[in-house]
Structures are given as structure tokens and as C-alpha cells.
N, C-alpha and C. Protein backbone atom coordinates (compact mmCIF):
# COMPACT_ATOMS: atom_id res chain seq x y z
N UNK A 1 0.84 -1.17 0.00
CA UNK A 1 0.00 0.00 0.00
C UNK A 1 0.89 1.24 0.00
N UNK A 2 0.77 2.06 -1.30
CA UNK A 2 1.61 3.63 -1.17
C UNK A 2 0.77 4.50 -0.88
N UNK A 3 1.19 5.34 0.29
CA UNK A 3 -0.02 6.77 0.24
C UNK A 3 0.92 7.61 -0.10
N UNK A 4 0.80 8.57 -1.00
CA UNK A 4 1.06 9.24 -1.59
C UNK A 4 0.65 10.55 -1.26
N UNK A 5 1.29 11.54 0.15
CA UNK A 5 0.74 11.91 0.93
C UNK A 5 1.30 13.37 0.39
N UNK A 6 2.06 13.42 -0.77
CA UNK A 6 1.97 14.69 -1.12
C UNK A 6 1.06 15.18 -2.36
N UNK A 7 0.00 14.26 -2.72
CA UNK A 7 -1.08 14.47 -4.01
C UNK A 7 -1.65 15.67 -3.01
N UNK A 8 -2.36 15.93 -4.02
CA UNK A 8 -3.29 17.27 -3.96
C UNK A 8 -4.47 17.14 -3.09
N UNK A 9 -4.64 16.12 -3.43
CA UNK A 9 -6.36 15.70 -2.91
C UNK A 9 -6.64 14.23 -2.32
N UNK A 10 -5.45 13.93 -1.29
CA UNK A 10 -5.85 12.44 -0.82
C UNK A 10 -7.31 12.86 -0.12
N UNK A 11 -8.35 11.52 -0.53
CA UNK A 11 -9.26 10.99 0.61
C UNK A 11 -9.49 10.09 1.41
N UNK A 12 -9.76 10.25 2.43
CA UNK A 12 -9.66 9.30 4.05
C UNK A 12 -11.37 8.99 3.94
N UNK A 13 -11.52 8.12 4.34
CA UNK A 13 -12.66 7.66 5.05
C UNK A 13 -12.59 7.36 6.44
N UNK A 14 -13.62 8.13 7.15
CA UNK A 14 -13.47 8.51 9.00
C UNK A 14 -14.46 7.98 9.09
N UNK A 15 -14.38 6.90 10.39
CA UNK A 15 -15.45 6.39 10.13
C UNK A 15 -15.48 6.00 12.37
N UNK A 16 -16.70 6.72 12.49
CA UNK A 16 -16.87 6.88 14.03
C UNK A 16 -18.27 6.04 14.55
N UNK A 17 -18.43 6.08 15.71
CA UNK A 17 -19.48 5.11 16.15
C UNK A 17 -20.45 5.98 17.29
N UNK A 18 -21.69 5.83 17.42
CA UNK A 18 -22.32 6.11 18.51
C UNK A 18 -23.87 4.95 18.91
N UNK A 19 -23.61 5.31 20.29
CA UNK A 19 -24.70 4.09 20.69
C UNK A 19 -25.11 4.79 21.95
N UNK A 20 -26.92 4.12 22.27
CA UNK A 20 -27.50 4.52 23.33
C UNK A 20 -27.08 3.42 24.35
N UNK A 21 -26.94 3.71 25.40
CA UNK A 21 -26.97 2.52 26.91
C UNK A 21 -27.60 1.32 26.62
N UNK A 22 -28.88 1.36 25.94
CA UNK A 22 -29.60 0.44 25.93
C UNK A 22 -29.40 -0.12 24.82
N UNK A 23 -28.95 0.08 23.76
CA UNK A 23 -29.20 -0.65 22.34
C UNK A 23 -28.49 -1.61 22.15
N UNK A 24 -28.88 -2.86 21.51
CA UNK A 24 -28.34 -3.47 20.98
C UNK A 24 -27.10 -3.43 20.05
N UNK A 25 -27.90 -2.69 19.06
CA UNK A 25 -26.79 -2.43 17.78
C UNK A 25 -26.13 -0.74 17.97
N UNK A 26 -24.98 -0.28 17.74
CA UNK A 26 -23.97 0.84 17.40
C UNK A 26 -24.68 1.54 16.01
N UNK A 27 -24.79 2.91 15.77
CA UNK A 27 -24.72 3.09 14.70
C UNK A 27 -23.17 3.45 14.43
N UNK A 28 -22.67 3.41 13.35
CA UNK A 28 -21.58 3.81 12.75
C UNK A 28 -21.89 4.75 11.03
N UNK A 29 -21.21 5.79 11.51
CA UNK A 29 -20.86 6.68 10.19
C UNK A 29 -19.51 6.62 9.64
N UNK A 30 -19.74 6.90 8.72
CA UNK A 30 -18.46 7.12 7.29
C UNK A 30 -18.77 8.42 7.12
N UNK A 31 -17.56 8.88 6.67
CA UNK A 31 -17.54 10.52 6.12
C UNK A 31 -16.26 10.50 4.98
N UNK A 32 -16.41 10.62 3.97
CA UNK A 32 -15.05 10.49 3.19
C UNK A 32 -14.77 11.95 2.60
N UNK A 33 -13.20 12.73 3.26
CA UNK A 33 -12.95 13.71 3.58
C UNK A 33 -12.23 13.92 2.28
N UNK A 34 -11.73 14.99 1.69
CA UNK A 34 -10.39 15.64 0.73
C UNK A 34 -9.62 15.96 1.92
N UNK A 35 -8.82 16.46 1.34
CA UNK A 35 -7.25 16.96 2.28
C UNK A 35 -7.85 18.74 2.19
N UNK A 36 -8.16 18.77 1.10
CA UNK A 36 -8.72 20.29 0.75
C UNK A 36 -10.44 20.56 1.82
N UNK A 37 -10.50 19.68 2.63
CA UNK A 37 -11.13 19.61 3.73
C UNK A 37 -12.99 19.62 2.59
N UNK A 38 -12.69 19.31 1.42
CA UNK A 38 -13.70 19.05 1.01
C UNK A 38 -15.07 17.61 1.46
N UNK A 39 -16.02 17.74 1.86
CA UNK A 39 -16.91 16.63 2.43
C UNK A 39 -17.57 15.87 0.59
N UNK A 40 -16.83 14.44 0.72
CA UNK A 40 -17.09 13.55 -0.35
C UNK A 40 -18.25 12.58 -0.68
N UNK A 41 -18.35 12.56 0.71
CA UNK A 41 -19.14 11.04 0.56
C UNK A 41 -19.47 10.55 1.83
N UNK A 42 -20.79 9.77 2.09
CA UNK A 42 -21.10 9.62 3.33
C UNK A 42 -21.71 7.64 3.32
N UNK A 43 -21.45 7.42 4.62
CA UNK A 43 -22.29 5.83 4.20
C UNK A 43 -22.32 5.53 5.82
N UNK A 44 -23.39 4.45 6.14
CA UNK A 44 -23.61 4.13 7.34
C UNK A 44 -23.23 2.67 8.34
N UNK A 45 -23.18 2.42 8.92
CA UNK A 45 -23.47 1.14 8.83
C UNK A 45 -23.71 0.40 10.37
N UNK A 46 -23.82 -0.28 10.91
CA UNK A 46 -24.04 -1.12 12.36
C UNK A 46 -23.23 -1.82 13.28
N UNK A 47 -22.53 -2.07 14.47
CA UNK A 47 -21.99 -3.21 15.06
C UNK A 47 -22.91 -3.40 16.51
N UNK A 48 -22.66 -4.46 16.74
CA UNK A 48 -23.31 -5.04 17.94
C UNK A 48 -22.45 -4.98 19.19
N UNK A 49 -23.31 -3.92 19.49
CA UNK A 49 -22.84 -3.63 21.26
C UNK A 49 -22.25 -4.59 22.03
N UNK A 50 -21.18 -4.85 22.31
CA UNK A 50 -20.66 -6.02 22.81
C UNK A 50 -20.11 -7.30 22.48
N UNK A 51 -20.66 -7.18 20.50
CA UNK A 51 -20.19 -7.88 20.08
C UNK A 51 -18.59 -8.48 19.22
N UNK A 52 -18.58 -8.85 18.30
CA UNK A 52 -17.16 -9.38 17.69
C UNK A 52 -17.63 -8.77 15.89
N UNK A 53 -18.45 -8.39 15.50
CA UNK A 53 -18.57 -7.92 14.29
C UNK A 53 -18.22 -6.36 13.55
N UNK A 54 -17.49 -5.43 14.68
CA UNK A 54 -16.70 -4.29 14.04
C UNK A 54 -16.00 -3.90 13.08
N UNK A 55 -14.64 -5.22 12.72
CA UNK A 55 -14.22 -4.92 11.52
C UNK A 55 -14.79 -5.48 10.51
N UNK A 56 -15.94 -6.36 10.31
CA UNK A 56 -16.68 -6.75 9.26
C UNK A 56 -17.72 -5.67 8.83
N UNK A 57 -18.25 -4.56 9.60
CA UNK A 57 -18.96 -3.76 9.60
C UNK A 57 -18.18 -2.06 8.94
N UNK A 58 -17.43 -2.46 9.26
CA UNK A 58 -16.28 -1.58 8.98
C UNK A 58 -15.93 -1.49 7.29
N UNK A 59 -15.29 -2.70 7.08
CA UNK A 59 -15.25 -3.33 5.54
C UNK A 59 -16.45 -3.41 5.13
N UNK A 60 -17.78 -3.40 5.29
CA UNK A 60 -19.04 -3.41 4.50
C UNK A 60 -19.42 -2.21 4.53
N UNK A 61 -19.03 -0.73 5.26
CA UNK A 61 -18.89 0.53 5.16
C UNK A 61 -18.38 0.84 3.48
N UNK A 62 -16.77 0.63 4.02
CA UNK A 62 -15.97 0.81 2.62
C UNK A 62 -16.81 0.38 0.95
N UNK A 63 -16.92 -0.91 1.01
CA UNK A 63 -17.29 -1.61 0.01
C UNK A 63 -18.31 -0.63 -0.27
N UNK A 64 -19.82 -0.38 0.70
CA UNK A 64 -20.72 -0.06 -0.17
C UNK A 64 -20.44 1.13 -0.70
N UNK A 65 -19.65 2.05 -0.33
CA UNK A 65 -19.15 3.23 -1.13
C UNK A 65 -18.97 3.06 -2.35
N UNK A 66 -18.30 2.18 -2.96
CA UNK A 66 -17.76 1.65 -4.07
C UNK A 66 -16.99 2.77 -5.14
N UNK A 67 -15.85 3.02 -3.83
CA UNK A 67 -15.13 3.99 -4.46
C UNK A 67 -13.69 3.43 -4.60
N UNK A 68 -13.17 3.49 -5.43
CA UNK A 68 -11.95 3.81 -5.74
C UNK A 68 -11.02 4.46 -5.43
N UNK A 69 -11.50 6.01 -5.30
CA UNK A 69 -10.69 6.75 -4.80
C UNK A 69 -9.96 7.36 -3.58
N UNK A 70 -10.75 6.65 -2.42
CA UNK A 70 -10.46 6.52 -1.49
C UNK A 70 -9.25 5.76 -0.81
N UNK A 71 -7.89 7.12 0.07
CA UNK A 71 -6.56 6.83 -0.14
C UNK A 71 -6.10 6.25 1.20
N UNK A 72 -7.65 6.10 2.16
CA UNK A 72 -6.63 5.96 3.93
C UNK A 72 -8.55 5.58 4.44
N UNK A 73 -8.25 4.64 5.29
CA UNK A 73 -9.12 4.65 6.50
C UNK A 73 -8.66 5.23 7.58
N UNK A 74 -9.63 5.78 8.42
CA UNK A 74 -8.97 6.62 9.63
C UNK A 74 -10.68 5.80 10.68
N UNK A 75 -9.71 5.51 11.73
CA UNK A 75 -11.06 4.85 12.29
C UNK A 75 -11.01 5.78 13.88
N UNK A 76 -12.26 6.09 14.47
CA UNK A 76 -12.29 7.06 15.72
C UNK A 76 -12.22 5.99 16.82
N UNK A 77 -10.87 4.96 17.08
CA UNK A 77 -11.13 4.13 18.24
C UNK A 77 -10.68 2.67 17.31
N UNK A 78 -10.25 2.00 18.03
CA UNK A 78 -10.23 0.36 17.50
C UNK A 78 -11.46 0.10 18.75
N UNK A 79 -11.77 -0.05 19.31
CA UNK A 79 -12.28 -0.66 20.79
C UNK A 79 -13.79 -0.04 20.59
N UNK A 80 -15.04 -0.29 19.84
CA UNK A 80 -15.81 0.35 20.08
C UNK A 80 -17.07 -0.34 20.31
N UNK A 81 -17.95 -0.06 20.58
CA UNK A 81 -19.92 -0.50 21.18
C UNK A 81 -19.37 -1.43 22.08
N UNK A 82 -18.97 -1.29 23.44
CA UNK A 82 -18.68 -2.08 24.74
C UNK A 82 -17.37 -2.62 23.93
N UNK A 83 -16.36 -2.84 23.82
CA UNK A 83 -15.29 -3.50 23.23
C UNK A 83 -15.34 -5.00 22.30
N UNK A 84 -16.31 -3.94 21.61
CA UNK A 84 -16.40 -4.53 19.81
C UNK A 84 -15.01 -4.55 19.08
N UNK A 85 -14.18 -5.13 18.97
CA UNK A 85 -12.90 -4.95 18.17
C UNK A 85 -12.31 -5.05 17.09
N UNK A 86 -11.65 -3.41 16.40
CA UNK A 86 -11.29 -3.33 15.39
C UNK A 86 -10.34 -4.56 14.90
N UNK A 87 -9.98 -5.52 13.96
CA UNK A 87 -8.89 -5.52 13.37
C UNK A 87 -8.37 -5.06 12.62
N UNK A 88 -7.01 -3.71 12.94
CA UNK A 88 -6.79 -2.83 12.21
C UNK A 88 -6.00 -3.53 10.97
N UNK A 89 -5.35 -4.85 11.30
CA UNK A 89 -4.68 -5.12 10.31
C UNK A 89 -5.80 -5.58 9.09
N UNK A 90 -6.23 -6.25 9.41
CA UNK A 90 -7.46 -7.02 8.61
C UNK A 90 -7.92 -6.18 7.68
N UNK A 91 -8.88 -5.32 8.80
CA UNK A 91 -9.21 -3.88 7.55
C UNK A 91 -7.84 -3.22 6.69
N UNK A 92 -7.13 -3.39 6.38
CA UNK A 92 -6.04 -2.62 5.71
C UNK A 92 -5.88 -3.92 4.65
N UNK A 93 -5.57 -5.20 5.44
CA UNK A 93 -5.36 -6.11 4.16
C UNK A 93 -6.46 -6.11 3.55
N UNK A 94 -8.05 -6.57 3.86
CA UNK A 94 -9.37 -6.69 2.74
C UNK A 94 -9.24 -5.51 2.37
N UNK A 95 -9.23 -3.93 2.46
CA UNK A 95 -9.76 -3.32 1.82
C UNK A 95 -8.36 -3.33 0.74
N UNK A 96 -7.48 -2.84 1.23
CA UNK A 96 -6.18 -2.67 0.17
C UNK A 96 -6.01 -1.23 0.29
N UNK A 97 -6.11 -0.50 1.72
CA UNK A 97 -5.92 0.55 2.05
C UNK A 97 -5.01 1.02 3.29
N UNK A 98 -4.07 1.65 3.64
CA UNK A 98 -3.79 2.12 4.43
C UNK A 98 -5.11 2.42 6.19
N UNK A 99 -4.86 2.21 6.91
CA UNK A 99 -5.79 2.04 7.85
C UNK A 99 -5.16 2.65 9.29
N UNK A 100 -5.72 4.33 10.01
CA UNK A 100 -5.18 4.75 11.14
C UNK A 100 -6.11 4.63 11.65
N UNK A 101 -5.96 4.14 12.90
CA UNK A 101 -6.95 4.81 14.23
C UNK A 101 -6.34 5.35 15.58
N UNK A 102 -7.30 5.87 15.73
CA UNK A 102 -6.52 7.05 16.63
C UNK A 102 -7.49 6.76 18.00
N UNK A 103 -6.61 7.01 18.86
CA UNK A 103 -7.19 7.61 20.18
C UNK A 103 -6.11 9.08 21.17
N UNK A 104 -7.29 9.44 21.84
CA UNK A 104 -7.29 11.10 22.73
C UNK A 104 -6.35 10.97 24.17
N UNK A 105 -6.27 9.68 24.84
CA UNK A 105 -5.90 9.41 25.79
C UNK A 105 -4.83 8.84 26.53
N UNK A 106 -3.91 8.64 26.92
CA UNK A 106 -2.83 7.55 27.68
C UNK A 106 -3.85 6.53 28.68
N UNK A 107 -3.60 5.39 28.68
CA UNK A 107 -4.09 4.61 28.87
C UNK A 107 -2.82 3.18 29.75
N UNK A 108 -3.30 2.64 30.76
CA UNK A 108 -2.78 1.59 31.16
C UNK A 108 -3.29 0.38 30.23
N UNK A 109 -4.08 0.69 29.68
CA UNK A 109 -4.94 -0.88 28.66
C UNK A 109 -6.23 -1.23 29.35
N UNK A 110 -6.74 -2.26 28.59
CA UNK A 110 -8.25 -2.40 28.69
C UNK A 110 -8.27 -3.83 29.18
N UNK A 111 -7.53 -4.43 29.19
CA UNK A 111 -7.45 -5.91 29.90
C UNK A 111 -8.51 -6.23 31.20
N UNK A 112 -8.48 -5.74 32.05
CA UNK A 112 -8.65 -5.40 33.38
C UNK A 112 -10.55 -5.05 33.24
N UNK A 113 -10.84 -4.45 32.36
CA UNK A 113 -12.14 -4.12 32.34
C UNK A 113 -12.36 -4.90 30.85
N UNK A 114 -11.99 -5.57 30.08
CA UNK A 114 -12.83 -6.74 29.20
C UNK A 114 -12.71 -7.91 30.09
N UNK A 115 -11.71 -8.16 30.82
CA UNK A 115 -11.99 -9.23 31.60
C UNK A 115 -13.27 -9.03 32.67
N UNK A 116 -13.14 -8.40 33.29
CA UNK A 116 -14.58 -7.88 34.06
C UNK A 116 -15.91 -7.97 33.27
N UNK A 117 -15.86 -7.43 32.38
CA UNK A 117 -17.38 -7.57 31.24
C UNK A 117 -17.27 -9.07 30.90
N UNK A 118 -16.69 -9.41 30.49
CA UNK A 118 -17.44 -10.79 29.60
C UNK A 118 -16.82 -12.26 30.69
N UNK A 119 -18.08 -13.31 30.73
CA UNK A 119 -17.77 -14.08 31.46
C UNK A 119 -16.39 -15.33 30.61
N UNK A 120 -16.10 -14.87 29.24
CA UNK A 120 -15.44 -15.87 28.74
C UNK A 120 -14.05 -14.49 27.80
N UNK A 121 -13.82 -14.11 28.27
CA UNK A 121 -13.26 -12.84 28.18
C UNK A 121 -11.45 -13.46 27.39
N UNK A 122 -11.07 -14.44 27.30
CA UNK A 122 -9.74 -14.67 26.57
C UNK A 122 -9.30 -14.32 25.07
N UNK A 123 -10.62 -15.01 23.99
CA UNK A 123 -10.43 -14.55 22.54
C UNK A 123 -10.53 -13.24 22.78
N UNK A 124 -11.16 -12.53 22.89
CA UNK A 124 -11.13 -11.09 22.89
C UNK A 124 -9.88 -10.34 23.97
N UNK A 125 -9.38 -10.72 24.15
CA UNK A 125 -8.14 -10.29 24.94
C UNK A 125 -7.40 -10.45 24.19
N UNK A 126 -7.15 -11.82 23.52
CA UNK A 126 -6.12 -12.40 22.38
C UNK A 126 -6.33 -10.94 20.95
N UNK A 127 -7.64 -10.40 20.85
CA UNK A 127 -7.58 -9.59 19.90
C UNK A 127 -7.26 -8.36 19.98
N UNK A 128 -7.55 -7.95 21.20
CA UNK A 128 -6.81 -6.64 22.01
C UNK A 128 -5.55 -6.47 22.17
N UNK A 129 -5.27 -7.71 22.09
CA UNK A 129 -3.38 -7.72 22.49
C UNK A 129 -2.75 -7.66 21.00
N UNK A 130 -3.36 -8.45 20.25
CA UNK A 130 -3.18 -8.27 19.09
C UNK A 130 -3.34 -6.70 17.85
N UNK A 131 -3.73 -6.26 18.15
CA UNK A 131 -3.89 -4.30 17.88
C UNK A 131 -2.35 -3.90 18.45
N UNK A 132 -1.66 -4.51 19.17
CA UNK A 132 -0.44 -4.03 19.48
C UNK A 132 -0.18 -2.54 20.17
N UNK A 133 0.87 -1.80 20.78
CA UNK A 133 0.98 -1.08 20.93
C UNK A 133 0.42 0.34 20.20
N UNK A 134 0.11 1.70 21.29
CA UNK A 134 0.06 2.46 20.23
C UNK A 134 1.17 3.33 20.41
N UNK A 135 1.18 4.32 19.43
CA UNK A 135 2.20 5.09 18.80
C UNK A 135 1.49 6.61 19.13
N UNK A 136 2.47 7.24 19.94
CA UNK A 136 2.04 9.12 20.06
C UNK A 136 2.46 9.72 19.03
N UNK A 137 1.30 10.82 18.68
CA UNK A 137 1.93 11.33 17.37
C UNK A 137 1.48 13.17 17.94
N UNK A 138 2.22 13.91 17.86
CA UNK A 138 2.11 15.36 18.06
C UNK A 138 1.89 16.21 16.51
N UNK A 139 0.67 16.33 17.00
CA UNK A 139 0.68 17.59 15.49
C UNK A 139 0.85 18.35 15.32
N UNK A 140 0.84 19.48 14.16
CA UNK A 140 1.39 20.37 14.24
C UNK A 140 0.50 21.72 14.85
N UNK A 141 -0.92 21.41 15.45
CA UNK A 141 -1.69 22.07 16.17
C UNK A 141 -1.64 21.92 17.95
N UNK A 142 -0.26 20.92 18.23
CA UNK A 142 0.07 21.15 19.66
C UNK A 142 -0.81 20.20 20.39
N UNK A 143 -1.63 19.17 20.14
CA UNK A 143 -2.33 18.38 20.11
C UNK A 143 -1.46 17.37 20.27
N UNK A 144 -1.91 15.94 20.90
CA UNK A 144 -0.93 14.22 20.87
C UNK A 144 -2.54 13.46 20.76
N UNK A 145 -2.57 12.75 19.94
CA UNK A 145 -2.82 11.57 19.50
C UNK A 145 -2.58 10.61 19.84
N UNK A 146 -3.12 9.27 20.08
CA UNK A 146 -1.86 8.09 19.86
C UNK A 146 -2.90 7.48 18.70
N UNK A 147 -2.03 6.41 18.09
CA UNK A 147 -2.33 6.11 16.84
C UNK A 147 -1.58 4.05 16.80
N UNK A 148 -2.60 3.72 16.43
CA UNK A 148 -1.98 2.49 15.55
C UNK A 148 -2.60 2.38 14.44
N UNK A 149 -1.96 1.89 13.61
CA UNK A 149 -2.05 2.06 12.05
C UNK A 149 -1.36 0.67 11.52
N UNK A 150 -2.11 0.50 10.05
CA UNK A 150 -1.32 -0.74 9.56
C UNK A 150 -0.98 -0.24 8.17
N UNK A 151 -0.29 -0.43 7.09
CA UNK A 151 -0.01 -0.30 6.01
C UNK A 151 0.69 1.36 5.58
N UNK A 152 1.20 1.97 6.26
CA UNK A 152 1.04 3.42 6.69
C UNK A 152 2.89 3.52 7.43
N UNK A 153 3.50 4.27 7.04
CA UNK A 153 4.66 4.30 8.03
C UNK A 153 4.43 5.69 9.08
N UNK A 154 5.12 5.52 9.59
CA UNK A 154 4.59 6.76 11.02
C UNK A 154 4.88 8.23 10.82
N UNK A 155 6.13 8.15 9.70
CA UNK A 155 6.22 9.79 9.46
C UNK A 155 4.92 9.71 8.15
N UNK A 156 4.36 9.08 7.03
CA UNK A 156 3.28 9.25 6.38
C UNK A 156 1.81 9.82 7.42
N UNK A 157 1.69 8.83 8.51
CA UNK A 157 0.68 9.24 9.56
C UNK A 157 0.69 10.37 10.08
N UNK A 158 2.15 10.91 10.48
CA UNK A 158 1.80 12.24 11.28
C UNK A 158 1.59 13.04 9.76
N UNK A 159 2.20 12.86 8.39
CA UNK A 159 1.85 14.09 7.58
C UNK A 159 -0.12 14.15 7.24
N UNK A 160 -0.31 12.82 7.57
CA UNK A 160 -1.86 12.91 6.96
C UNK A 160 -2.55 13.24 8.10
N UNK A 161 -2.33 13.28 9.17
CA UNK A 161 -2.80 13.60 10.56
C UNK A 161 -2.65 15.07 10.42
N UNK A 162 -1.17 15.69 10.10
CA UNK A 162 -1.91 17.39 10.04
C UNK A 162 -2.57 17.24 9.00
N UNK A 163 -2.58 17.20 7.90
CA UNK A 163 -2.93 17.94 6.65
C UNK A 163 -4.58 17.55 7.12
N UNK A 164 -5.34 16.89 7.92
CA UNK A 164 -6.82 16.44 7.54
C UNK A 164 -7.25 17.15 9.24
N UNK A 165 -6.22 17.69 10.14
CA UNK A 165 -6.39 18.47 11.04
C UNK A 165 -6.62 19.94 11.11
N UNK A 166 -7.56 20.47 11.24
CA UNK A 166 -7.58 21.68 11.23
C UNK A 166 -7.27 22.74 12.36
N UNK A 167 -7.90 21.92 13.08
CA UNK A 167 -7.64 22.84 14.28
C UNK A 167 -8.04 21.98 15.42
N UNK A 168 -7.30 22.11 16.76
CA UNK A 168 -7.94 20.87 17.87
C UNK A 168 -6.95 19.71 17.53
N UNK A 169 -6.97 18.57 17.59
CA UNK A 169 -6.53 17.15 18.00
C UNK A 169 -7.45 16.46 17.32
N UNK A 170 -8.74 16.27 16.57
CA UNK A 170 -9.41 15.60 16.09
C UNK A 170 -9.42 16.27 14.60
N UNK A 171 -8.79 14.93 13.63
CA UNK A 171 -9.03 15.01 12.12
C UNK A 171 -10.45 14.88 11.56
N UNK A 172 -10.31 16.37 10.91
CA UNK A 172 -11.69 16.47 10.46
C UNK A 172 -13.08 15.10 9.66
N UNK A 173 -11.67 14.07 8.79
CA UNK A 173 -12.56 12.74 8.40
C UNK A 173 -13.72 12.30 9.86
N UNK A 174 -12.46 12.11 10.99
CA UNK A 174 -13.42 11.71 12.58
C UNK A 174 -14.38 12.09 12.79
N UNK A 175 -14.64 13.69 12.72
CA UNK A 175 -14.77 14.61 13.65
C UNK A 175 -15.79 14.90 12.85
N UNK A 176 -16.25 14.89 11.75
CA UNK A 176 -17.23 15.01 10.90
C UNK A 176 -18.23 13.41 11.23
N UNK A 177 -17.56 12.19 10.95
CA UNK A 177 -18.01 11.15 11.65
C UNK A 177 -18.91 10.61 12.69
N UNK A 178 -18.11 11.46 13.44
CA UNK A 178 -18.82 11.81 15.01
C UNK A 178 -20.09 12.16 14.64
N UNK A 179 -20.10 13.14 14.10
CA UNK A 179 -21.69 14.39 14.35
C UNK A 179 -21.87 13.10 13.63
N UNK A 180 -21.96 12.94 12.74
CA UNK A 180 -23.00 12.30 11.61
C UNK A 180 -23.47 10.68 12.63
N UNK A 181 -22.91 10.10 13.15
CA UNK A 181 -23.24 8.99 13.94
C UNK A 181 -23.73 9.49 14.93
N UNK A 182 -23.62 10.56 16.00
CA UNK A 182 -24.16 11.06 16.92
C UNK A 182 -25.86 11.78 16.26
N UNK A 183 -26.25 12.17 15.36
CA UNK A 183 -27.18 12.60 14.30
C UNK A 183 -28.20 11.41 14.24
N UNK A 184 -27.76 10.53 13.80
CA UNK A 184 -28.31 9.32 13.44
C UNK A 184 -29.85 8.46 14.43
N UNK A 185 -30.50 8.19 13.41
CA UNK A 185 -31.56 7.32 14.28
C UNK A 185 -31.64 6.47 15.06
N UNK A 186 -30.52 5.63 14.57
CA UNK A 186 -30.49 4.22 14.62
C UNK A 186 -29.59 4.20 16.07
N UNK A 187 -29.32 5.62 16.72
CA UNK A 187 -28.86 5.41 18.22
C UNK A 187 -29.78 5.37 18.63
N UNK A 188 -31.71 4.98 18.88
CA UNK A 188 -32.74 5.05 19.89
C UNK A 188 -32.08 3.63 20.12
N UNK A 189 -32.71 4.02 21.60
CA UNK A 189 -32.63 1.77 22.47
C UNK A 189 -33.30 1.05 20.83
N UNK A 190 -33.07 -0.54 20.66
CA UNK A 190 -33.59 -1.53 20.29
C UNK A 190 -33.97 -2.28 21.20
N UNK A 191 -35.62 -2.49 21.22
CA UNK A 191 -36.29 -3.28 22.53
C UNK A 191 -36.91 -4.64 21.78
């Protein structure tokens, strides 16, 4: 995978999650960004609160776009609807894209509280551990990130991390994401 992070007009697909307490299913948004902070393209899609179907939901995001031109996934979180888990590598090999996700925080790890939630709590540990370390990245808005990424080298990440940053610590692909999943219907409870 080459990103080619000095074209004119790379696009990212940001793709964020929101869910009510009660629901079953996550909604998840797509937002597919320009670098020229132009808004491209939008698509939706579902994971199950608690469940193991994130990066399949993720890749059926991409696909239904059925774009081409799309140069980077940027995901808001590997760990999401109760610790639903990304595979960042996975998504980077099926789609055939470069793949960042980012998180806001320093963190001791999540071990400690997936073991607590689930009474059979090991595969999903095995997949958590597997996401590997993350990586701090400082932008050029004075902001830190941390970031794991697959297909992507780390000085490419911090250049696509400013250029899709405007202002704040959150890249606009996300951050557009956000609203649009926070917006969404499909966060009422499922009863």
C-alpha cells in the first residue's frame, strides 16, 4: 500500500461510532474527507454492542461506497460498542488501504475491564493484544494523539494527521463522523 501523501487531494474515510446505553446495535458513520477539507461522501453502517462484528462492519462501510478513490481509512477508536474490536490489520489487508486509528488518551490498557465484562473474556483479549501497541503522534496544532495504524509508516501518519487536522486534536474525516453517527436514528434503544 503507497499513500502518496503529497497528491493534492488524498481521501480518508473517517469512520466513528455512537450508541444509546440500551441498544443493541452501534450506529456507525463514514464521512469520506479531501485533504482540501472538502466533504465527499457519506455511508452508514451497524456493530453489535458487545459484540465481535466491528471490523466486518467496517469493511461493509468501505465496500458499499464503491469507491476507488479513497486513499486511507482513519477509524475514531479500535475498541468500540462495549469492546467490539477493530482488526486494524485485517481492515487494511481486505480493503487494500492504508488504515489509522486514533485515540485522545494515555491509557494503562483495557485488559482489566474486558476481563470484568465478559464471562469468557480470553479470545477477545487475544484480539486486544493483538492491535499491538500504540504510537504518540504530536501535530502540528500542539495536540498528541496516539495512533496504531497498519499499512502506513509513522512519518506518512503524522503528515496525513496534520494535513486532515484543522484545528484541535481531532481530524476532520473523525470529527465530521462523530456528528454524523451522533445525528443518526439508529442510536434510539432496540427493545
Amino acid at each position: 500500500m503507497v499513500l502518496h501523501t503529497g497528491k493534492k487531494a488524498i481521501r480518508a474515510l473517517g469512520v466513528a461510532e455512537s450508541f444509546h446505553p440500551a441498544a443493541k446495535k452501534s450506529t456507525l458513520a463514514g464521512v469520506v474527507v479531501r485533504t482540501d477539507l472538502v466533504v465527499d461522501g457519506f455511508v452508514f453502517g451497524a456493530a453489535t454492542v458487545g459484540g465481535d462484528d466491528a471490523t466486518g462492519a467496517v469493511l461493509r462501510m468501505y465496500r458499499r461506497l464503491k469507491r476507488g478513490d479513497v486513499n486511507l481509512i482513519m477509524l475514531a477508536g479500535c475498541i468500540i460498542s462495549r469492546y467490539n474490536i477493530i482488526d486494524v490489520d485485517e481492515v487494511a489487508r481486505r480493503s487494500g488501504l492504508p488504515v489509522v486509528c486514533l485515540t485522545y488518551n494515555e491509557s494503562s490498557g483495557l485488559e482489566g475491564a474486558i476481563r470484568s465484562h465478559f464471562e469468557r473474556p480470553d479470545e477477545r483479549i487475544e484480539s486486544y493484544r493483538k492491535l499491538g501497541a500504540r504510537s504518540p503522534v504530536l501535530l502540528r496544532t500542539g495536540h498528541r494523539l496516539y495512533v496504531r495504524s497498519a499499512g502506513i509508516s509513522e512519518r506518512d501518519t503524522k503528515s496525513v494527521l496534520d494535513a486532515f487536522t484543522l484545528q484541535g486534536g481531532v481530524p476532520e474525516p473523525v470529527r465530521l463522523a462523530r456528528l454524523l453517527a451522533r445525528s443518526a436514528p439508529l442510536r434510539q434503544p432496540v427493545v
